[in-house]
C-alpha atoms as a PDB file:
ATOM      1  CA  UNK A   1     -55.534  90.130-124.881  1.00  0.00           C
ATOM      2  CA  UNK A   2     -57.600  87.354-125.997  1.00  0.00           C
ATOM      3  CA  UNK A   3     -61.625  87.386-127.523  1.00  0.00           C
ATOM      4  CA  UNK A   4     -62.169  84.285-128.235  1.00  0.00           C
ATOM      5  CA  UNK A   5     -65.123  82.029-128.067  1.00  0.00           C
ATOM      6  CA  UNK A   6     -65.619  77.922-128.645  1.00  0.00           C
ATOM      7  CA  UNK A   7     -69.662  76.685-128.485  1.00  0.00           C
ATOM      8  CA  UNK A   8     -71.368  73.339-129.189  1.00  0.00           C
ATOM      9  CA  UNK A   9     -74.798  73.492-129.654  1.00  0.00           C
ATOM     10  CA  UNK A  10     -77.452  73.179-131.681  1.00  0.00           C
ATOM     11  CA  UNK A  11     -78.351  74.710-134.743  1.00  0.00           C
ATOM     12  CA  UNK A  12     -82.100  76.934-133.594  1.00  0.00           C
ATOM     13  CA  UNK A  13     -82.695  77.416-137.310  1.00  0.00           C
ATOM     14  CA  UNK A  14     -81.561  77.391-140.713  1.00  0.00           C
ATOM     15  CA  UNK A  15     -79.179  80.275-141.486  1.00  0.00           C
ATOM     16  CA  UNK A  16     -80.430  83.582-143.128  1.00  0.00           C
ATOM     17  CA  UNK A  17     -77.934  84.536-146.078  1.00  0.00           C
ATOM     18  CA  UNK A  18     -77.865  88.018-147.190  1.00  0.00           C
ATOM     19  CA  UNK A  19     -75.553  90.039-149.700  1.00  0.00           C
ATOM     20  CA  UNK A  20     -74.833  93.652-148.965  1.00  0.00           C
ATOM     21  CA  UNK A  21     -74.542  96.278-151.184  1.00  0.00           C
ATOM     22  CA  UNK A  22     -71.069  96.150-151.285  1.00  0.00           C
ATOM     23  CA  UNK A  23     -71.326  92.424-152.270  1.00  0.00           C
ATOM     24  CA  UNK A  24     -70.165  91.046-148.897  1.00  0.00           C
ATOM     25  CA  UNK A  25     -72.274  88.045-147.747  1.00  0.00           C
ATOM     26  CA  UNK A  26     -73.453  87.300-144.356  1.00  0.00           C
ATOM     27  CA  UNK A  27     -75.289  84.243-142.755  1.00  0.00           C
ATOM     28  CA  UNK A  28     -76.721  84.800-139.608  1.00  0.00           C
ATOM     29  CA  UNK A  29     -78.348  81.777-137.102  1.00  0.00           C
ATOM     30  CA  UNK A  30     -78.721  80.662-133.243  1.00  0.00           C
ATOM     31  CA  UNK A  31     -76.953  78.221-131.267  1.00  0.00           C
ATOM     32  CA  UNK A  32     -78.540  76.712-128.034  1.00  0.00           C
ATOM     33  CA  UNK A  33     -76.283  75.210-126.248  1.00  0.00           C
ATOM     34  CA  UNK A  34     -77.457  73.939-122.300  1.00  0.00           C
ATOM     35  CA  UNK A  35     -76.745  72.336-119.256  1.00  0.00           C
ATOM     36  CA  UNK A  36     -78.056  69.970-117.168  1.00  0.00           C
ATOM     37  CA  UNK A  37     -77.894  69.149-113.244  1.00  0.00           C
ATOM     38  CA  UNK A  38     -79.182  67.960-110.368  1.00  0.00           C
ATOM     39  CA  UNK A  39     -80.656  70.237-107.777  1.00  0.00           C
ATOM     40  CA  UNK A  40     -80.885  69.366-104.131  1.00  0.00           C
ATOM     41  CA  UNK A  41     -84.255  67.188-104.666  1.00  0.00           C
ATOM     42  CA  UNK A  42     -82.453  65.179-106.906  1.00  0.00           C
ATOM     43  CA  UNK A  43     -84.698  66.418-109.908  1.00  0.00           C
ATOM     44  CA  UNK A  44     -82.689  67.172-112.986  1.00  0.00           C
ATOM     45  CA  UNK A  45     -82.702  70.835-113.688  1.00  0.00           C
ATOM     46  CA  UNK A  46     -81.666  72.022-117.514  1.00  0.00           C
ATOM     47  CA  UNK A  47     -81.147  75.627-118.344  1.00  0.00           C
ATOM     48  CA  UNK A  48     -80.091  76.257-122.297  1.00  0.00           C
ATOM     49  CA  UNK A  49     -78.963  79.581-123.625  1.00  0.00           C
ATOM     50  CA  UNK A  50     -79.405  81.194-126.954  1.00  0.00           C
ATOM     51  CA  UNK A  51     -76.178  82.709-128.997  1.00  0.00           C
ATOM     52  CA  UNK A  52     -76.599  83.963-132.294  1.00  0.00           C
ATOM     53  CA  UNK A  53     -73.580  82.789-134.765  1.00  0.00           C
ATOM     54  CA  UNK A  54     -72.681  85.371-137.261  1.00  0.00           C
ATOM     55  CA  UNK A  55     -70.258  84.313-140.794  1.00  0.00           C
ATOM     56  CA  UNK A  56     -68.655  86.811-142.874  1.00  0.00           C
ATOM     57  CA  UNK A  57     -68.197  85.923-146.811  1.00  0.00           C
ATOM     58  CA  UNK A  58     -66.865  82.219-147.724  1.00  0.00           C
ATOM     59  CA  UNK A  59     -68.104  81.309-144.241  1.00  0.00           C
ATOM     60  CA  UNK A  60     -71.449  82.477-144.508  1.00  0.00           C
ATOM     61  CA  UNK A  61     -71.548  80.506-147.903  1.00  0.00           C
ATOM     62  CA  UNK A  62     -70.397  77.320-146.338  1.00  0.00           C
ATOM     63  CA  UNK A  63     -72.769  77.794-143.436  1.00  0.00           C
ATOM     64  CA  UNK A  64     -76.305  78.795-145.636  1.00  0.00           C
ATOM     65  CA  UNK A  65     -75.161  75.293-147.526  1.00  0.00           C
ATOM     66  CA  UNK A  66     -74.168  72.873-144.774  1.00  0.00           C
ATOM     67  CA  UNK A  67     -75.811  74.190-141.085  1.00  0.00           C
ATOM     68  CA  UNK A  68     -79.288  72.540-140.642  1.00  0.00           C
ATOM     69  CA  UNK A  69     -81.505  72.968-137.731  1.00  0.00           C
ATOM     70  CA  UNK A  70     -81.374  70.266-135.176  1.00  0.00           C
ATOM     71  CA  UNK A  71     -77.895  69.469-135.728  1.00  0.00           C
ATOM     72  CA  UNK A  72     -75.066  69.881-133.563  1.00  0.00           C
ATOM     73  CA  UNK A  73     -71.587  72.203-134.622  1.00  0.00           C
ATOM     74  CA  UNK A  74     -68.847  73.353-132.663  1.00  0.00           C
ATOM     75  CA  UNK A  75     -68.308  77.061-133.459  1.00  0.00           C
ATOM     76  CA  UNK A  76     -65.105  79.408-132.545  1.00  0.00           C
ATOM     77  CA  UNK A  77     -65.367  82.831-132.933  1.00  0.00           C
ATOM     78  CA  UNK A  78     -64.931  86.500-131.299  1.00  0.00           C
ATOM     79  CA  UNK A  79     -67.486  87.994-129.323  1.00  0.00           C
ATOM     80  CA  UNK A  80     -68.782  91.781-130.847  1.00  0.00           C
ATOM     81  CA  UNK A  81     -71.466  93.889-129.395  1.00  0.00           C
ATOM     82  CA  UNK A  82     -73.597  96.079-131.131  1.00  0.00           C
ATOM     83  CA  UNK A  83     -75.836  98.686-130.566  1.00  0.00           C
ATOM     84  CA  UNK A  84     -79.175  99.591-132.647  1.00  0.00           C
ATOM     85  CA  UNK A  85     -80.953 102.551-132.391  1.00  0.00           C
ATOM     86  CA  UNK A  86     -84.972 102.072-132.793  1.00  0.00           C
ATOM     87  CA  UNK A  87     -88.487 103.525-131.713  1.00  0.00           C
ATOM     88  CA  UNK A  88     -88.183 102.357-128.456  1.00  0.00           C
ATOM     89  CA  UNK A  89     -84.905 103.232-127.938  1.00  0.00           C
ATOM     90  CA  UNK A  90     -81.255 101.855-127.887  1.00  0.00           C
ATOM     91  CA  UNK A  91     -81.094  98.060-128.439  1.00  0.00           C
ATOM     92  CA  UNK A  92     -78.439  96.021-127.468  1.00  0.00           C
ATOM     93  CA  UNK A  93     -77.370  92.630-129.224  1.00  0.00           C
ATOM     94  CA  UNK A  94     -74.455  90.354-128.194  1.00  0.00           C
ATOM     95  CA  UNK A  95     -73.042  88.072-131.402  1.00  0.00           C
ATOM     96  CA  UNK A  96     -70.826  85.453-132.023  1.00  0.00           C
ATOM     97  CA  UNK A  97     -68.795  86.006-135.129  1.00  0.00           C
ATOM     98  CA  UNK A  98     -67.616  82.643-136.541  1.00  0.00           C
ATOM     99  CA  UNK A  99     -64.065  82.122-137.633  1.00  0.00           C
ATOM    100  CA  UNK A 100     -64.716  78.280-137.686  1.00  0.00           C
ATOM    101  CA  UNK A 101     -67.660  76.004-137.436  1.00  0.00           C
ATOM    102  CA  UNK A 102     -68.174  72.199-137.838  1.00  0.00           C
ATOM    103  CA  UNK A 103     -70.810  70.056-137.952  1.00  0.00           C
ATOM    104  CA  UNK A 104     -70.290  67.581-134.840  1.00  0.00           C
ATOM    105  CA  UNK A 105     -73.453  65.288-135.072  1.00  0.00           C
ATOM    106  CA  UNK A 106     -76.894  65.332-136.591  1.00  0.00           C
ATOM    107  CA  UNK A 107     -80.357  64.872-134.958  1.00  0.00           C
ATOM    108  CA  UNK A 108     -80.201  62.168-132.925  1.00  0.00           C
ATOM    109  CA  UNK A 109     -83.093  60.207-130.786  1.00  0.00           C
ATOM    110  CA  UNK A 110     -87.086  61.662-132.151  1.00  0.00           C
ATOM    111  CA  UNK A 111     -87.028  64.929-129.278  1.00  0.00           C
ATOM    112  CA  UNK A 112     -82.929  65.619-131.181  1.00  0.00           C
ATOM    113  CA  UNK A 113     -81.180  65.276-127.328  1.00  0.00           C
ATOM    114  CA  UNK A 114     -77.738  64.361-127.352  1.00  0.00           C
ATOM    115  CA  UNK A 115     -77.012  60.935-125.147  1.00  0.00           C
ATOM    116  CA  UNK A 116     -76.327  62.140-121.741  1.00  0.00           C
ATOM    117  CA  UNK A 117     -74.601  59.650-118.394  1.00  0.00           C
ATOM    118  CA  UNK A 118     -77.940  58.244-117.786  1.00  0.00           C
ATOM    119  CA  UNK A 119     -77.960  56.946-121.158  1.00  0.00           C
ATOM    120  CA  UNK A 120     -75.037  54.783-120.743  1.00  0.00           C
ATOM    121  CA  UNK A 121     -74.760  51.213-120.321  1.00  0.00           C
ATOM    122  CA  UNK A 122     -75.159  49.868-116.498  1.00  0.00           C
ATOM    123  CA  UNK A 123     -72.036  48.316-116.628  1.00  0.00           C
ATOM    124  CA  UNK A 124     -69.134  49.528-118.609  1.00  0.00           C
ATOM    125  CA  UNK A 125     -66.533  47.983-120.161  1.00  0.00           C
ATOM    126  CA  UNK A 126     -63.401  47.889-117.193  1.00  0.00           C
ATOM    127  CA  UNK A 127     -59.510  48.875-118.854  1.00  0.00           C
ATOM    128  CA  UNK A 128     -56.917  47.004-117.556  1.00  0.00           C
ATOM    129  CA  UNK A 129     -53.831  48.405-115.987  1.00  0.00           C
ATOM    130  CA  UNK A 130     -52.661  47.152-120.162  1.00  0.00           C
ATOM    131  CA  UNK A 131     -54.756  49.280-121.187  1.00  0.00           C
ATOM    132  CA  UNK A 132     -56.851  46.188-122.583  1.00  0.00           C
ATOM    133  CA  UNK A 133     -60.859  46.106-122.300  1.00  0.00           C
ATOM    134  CA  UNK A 134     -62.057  43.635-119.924  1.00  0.00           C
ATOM    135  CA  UNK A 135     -61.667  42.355-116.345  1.00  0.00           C
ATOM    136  CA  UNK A 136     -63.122  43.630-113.039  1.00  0.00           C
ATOM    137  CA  UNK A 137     -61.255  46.211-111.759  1.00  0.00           C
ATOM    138  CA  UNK A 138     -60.776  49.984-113.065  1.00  0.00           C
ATOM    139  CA  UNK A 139     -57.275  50.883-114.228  1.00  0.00           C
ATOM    140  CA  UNK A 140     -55.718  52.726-111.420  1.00  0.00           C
ATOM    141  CA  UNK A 141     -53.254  55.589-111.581  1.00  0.00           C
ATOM    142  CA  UNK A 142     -50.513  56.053-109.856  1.00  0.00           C
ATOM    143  CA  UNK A 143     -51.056  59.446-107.406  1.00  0.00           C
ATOM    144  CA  UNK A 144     -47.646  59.435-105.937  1.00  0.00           C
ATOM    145  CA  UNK A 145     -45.602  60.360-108.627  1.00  0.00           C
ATOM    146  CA  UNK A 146     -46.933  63.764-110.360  1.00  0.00           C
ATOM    147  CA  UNK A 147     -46.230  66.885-109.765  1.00  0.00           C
ATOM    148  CA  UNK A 148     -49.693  68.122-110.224  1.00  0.00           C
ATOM    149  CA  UNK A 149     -50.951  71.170-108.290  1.00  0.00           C
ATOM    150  CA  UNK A 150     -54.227  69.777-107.374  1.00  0.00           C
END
């Protein structure tokens, strides 16, 4: 069986380093990571979700040094659920416990959105059958010959 998570987002906050009693250190921050479509009117629709990224020891070192809000990381890790018991009851928390993170990109652009589609240049830059950049025409693949399921 497999637990096994890969994000890219971006960085909600600055991590929060603690040291146990025991010594152990722990760095604790959120992710956003989000998704954008278009509905049926044609309006683009984004919806971003919230993770919060947990590092054990010489990662959570690494991480209170080197993770900055704003920026973007791709994170791998394991998925653990915990349970809290408080006034108002039983509180549940989902985390994301890091086994490897890396900074992908800083801010970018004033509002810190990544370049999306509609960002790109009108007209692209064809590939030749040569693999070469330049002419008219789109390289085309040859559909006949694989043995593809789809």
């Amino acid at each position: 069986m497999v637990n096994k998570v890969t994000l890219i987002g971006r960085a909600g906050q600055d991590p929060e380093l603690r040291t146990l009693e025991n010594g152990t250190q722990v760095a604790r921050f959120g992710l956003a990571t989000s998704r954008s479509w278009k509905d049926d009117a044609g309006n683009w629709q984004e919806i971003t979700e919230w993770h919060i990224v947990v590092a054990w020891r010489q990662l959570a070192e690494r991480a209170a040094q080197s993770v900055t809000k704003g920026d973007l990381y791709y994170v791998e890790g394991e998925i653990k659920y915990r349970k809290t018991e408080g006034p108002d009851g039983p509180r549940f928390y989902t985390d994301i416990v890091a086994n490897y993170f890396r900074k992908v990109a800083g801010k970018s652009g004033a509002n810190g959105q990544m370049p999306c589609a509609e960002d790109a240049p009108p007209n692209p830059p064809r590939v030749s059958e040569a693999g070469q950049l330049g002419g008219d025409t789109p390289a085309t693949v040859n559909s006949g010959d694989d043995d593809l399921p789809f």
